[in-house]
PDB file of N, CA and C in Angstrom:
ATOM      1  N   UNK A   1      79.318 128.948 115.962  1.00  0.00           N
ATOM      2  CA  UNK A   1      79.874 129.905 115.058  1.00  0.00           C
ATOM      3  C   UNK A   1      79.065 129.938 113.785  1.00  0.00           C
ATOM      4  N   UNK A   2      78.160 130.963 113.411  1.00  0.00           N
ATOM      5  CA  UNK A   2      77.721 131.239 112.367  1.00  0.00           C
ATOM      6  C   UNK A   2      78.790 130.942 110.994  1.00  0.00           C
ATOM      7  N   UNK A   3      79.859 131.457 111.136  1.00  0.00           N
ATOM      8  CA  UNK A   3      80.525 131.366 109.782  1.00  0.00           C
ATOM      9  C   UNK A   3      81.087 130.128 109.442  1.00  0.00           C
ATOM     10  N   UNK A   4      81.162 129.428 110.659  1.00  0.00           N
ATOM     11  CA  UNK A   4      81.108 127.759 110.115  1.00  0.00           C
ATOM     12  C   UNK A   4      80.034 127.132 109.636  1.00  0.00           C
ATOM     13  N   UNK A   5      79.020 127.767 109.701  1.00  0.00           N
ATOM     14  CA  UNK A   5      77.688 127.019 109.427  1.00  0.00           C
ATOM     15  C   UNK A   5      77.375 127.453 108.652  1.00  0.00           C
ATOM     16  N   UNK A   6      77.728 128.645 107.690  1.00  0.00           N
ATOM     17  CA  UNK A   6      77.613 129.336 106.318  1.00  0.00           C
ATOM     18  C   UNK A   6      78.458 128.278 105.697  1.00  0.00           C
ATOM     19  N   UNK A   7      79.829 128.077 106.190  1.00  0.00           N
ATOM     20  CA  UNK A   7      80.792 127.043 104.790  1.00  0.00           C
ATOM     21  C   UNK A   7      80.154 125.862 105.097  1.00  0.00           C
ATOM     22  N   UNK A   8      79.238 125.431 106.149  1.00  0.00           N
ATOM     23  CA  UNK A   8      78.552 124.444 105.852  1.00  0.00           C
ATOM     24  C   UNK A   8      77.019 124.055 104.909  1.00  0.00           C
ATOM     25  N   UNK A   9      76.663 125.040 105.279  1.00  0.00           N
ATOM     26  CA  UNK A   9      75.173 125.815 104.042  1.00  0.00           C
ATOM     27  C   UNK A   9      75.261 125.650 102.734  1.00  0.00           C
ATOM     28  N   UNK A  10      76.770 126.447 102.236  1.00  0.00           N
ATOM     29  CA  UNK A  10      77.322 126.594 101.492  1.00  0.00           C
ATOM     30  C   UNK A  10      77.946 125.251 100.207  1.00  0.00           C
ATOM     31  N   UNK A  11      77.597 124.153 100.900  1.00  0.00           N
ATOM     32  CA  UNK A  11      78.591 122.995 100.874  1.00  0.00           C
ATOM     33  C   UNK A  11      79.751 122.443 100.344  1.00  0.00           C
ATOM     34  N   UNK A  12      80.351 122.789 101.052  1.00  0.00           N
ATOM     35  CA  UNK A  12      82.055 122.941 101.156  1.00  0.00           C
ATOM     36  C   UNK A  12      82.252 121.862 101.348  1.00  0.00           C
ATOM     37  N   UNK A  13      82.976 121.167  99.960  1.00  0.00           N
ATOM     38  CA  UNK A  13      83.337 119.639  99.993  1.00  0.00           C
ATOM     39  C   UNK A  13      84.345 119.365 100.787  1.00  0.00           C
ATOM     40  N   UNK A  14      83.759 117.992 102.012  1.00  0.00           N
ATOM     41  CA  UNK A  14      84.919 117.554 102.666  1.00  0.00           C
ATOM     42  C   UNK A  14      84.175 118.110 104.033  1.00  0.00           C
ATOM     43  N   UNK A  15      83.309 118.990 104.013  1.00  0.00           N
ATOM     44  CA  UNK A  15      82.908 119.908 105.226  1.00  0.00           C
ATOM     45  C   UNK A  15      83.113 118.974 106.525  1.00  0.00           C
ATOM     46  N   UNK A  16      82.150 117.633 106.454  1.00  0.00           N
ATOM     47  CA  UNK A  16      82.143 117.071 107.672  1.00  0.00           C
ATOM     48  C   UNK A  16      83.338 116.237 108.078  1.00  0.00           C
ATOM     49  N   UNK A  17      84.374 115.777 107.435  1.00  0.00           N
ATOM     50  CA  UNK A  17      85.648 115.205 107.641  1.00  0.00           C
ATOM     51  C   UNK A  17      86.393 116.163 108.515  1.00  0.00           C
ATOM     52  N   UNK A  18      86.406 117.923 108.196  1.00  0.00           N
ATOM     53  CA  UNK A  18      87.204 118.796 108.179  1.00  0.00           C
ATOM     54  C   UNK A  18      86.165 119.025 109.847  1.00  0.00           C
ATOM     55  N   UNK A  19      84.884 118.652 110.067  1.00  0.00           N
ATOM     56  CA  UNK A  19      84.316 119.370 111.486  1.00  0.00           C
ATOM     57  C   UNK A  19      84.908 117.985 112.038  1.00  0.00           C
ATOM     58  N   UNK A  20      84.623 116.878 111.938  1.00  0.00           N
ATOM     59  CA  UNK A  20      84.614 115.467 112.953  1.00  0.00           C
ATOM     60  C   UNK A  20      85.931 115.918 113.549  1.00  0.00           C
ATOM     61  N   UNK A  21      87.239 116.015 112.365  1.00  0.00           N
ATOM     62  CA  UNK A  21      88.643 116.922 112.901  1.00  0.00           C
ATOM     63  C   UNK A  21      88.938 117.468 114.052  1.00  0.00           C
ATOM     64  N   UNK A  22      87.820 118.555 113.491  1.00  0.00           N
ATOM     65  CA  UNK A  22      87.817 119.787 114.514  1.00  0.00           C
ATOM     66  C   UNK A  22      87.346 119.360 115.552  1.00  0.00           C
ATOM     67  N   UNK A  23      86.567 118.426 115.883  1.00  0.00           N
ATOM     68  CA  UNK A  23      86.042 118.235 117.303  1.00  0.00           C
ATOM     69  C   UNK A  23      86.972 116.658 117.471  1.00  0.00           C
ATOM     70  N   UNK A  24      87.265 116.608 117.193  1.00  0.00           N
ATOM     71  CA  UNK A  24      88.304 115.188 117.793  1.00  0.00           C
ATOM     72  C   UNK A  24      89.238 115.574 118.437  1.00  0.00           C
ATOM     73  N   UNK A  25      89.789 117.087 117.919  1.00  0.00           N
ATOM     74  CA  UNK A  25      90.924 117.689 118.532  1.00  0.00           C
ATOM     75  C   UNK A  25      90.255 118.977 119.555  1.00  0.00           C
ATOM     76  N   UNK A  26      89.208 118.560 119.920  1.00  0.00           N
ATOM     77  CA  UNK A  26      89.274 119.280 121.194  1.00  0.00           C
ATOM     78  C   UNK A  26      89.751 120.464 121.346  1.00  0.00           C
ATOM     79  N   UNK A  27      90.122 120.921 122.806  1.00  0.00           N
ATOM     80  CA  UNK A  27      90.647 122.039 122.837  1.00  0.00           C
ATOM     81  C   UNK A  27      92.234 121.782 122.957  1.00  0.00           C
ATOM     82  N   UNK A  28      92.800 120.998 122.514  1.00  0.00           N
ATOM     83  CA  UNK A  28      94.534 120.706 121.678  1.00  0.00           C
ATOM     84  C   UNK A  28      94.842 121.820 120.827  1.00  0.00           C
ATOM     85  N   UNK A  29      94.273 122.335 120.151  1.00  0.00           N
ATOM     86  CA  UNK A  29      94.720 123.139 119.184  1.00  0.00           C
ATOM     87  C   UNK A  29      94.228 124.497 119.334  1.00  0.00           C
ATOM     88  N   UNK A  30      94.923 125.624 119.017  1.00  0.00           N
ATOM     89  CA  UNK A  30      94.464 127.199 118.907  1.00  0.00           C
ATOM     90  C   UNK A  30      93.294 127.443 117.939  1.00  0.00           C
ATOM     91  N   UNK A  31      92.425 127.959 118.020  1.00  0.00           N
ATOM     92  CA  UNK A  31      91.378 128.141 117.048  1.00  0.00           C
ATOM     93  C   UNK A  31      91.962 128.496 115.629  1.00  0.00           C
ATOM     94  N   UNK A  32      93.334 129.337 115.616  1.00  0.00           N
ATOM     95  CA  UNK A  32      93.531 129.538 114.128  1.00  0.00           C
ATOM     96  C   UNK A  32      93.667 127.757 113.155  1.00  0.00           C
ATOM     97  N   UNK A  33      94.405 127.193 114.053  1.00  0.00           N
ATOM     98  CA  UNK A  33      94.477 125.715 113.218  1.00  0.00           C
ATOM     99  C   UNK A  33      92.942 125.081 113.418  1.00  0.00           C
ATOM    100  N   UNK A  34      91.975 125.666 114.243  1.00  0.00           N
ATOM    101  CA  UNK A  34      91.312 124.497 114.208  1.00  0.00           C
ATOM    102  C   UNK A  34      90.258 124.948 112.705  1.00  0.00           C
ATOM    103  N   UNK A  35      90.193 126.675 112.844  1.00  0.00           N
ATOM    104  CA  UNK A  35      89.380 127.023 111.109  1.00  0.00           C
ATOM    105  C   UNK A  35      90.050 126.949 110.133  1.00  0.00           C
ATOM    106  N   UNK A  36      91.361 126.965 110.217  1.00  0.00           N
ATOM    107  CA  UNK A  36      92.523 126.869 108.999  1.00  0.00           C
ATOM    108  C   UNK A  36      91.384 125.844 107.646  1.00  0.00           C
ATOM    109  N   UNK A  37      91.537 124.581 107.996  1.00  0.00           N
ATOM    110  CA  UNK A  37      90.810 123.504 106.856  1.00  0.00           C
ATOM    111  C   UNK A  37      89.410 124.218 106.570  1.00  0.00           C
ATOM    112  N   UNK A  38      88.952 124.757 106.778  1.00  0.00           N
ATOM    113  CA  UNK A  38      87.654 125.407 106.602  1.00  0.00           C
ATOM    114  C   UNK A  38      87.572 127.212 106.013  1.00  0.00           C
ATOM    115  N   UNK A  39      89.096 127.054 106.385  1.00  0.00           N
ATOM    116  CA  UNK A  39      89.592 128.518 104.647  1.00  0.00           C
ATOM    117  C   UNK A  39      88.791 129.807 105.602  1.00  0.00           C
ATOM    118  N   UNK A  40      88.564 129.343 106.896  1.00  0.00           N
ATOM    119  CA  UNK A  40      88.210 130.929 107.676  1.00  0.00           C
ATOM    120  C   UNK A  40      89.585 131.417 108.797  1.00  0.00           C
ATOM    121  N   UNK A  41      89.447 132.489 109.340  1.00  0.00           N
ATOM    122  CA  UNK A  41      90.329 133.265 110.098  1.00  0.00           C
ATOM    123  C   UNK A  41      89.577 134.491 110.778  1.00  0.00           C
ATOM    124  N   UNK A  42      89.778 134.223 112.149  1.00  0.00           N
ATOM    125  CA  UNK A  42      89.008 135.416 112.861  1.00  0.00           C
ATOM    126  C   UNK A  42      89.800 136.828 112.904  1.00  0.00           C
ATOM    127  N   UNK A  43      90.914 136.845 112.009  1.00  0.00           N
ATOM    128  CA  UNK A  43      91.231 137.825 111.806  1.00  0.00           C
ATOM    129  C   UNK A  43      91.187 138.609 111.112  1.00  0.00           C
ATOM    130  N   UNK A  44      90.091 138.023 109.943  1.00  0.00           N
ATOM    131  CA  UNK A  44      89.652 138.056 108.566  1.00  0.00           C
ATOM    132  C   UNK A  44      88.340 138.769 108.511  1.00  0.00           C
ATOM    133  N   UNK A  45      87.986 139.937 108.286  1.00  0.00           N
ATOM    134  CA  UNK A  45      86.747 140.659 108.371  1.00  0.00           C
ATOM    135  C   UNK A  45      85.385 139.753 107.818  1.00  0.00           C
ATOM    136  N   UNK A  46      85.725 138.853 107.008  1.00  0.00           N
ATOM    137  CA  UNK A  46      84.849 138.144 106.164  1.00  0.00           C
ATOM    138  C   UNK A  46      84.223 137.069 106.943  1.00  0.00           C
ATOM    139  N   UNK A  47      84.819 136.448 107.917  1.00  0.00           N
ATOM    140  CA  UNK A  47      84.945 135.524 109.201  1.00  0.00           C
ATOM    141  C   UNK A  47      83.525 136.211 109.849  1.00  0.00           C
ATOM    142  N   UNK A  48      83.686 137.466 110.285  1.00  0.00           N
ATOM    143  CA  UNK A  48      82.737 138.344 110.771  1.00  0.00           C
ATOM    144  C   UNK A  48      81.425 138.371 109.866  1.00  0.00           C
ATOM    145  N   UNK A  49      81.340 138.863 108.793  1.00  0.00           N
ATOM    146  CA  UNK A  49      80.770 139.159 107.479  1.00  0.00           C
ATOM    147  C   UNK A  49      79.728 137.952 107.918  1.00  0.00           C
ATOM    148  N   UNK A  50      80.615 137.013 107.087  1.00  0.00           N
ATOM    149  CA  UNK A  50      79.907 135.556 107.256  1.00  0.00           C
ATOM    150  C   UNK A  50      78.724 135.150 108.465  1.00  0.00           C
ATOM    151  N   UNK A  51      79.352 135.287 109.461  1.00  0.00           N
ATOM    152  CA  UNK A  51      78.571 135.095 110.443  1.00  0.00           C
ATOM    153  C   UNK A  51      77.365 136.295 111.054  1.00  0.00           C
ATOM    154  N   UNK A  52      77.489 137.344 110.406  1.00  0.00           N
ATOM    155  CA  UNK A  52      76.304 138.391 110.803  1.00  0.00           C
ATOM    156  C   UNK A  52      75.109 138.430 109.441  1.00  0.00           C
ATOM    157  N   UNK A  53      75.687 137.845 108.525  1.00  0.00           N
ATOM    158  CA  UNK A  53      74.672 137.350 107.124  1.00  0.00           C
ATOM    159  C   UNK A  53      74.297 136.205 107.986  1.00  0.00           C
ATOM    160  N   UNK A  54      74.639 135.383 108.127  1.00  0.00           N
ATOM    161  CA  UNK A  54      73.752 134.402 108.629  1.00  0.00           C
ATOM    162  C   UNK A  54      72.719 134.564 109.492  1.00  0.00           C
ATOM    163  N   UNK A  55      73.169 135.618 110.756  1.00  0.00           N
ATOM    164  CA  UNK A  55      71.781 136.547 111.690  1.00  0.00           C
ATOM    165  C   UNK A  55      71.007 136.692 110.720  1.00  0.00           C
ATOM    166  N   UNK A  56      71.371 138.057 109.981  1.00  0.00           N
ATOM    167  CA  UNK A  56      70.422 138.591 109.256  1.00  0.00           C
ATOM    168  C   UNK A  56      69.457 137.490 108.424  1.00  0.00           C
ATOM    169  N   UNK A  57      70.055 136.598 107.842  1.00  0.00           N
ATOM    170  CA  UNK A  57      68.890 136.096 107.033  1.00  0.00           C
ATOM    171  C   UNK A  57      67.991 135.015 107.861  1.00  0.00           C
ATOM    172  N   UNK A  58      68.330 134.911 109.451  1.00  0.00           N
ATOM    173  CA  UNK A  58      67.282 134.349 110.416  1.00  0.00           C
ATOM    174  C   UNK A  58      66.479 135.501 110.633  1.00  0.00           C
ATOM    175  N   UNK A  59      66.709 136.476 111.023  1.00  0.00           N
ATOM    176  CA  UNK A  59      66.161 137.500 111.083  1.00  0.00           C
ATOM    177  C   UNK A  59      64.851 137.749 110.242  1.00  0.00           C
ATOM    178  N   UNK A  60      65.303 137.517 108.792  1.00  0.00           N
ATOM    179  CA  UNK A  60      64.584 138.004 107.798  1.00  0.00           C
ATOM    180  C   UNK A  60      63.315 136.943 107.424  1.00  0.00           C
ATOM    181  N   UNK A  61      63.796 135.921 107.744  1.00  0.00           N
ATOM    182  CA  UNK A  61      62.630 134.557 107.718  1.00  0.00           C
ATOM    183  C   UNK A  61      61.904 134.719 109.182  1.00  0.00           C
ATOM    184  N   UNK A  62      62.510 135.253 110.514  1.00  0.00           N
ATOM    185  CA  UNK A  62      61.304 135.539 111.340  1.00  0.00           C
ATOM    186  C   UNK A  62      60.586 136.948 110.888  1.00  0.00           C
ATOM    187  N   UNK A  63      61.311 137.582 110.398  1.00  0.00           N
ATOM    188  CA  UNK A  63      60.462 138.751 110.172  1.00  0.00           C
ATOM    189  C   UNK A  63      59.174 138.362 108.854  1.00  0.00           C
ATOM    190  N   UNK A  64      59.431 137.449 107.999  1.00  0.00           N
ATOM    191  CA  UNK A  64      58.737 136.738 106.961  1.00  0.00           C
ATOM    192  C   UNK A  64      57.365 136.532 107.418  1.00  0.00           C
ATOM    193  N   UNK A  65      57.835 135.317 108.488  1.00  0.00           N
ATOM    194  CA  UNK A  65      56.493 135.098 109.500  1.00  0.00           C
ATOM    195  C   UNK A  65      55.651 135.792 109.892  1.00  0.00           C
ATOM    196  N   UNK A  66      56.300 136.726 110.491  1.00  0.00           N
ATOM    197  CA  UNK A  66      54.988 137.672 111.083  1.00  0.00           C
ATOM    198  C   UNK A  66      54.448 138.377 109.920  1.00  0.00           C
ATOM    199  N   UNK A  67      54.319 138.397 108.516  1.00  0.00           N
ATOM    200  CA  UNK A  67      53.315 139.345 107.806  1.00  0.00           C
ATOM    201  C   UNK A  67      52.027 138.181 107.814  1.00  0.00           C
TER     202      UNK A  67
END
């Protein structure tokens, strides 16, 4: 998920307590609790947002390269 890896970029104190969490609990929990601690929601346009800025600015560093 890109937009987890933006609030991780980002550095969002607590980030890795709040992922070890998230992966300790497996698939136990619905995805809304498992982004809840991480202040995202896939119901949340910004959720989206987040994660297509992150394309784009891979994008923009391969496109960098090739000049």
């Amino acid at each position: 998920m890109n937009a987890l890896y933006a609030a991780y970029a980002s550095g969002m104190p607590g980030f890795e307590d709040k992922y070890f969490d998230m992966l300790k609990a497996g698939g136990s929990k619905h995805h809304s609790e498992l982004l809840a601690p991480f202040g995202l929601s896939l119901s949340d346009p910004a959720f989206w947002d987040k994660g297509l800025s992150m394309i784009a600015g891979f994008i923009d560093e391969l496109e960098a390269m090739e000049d």
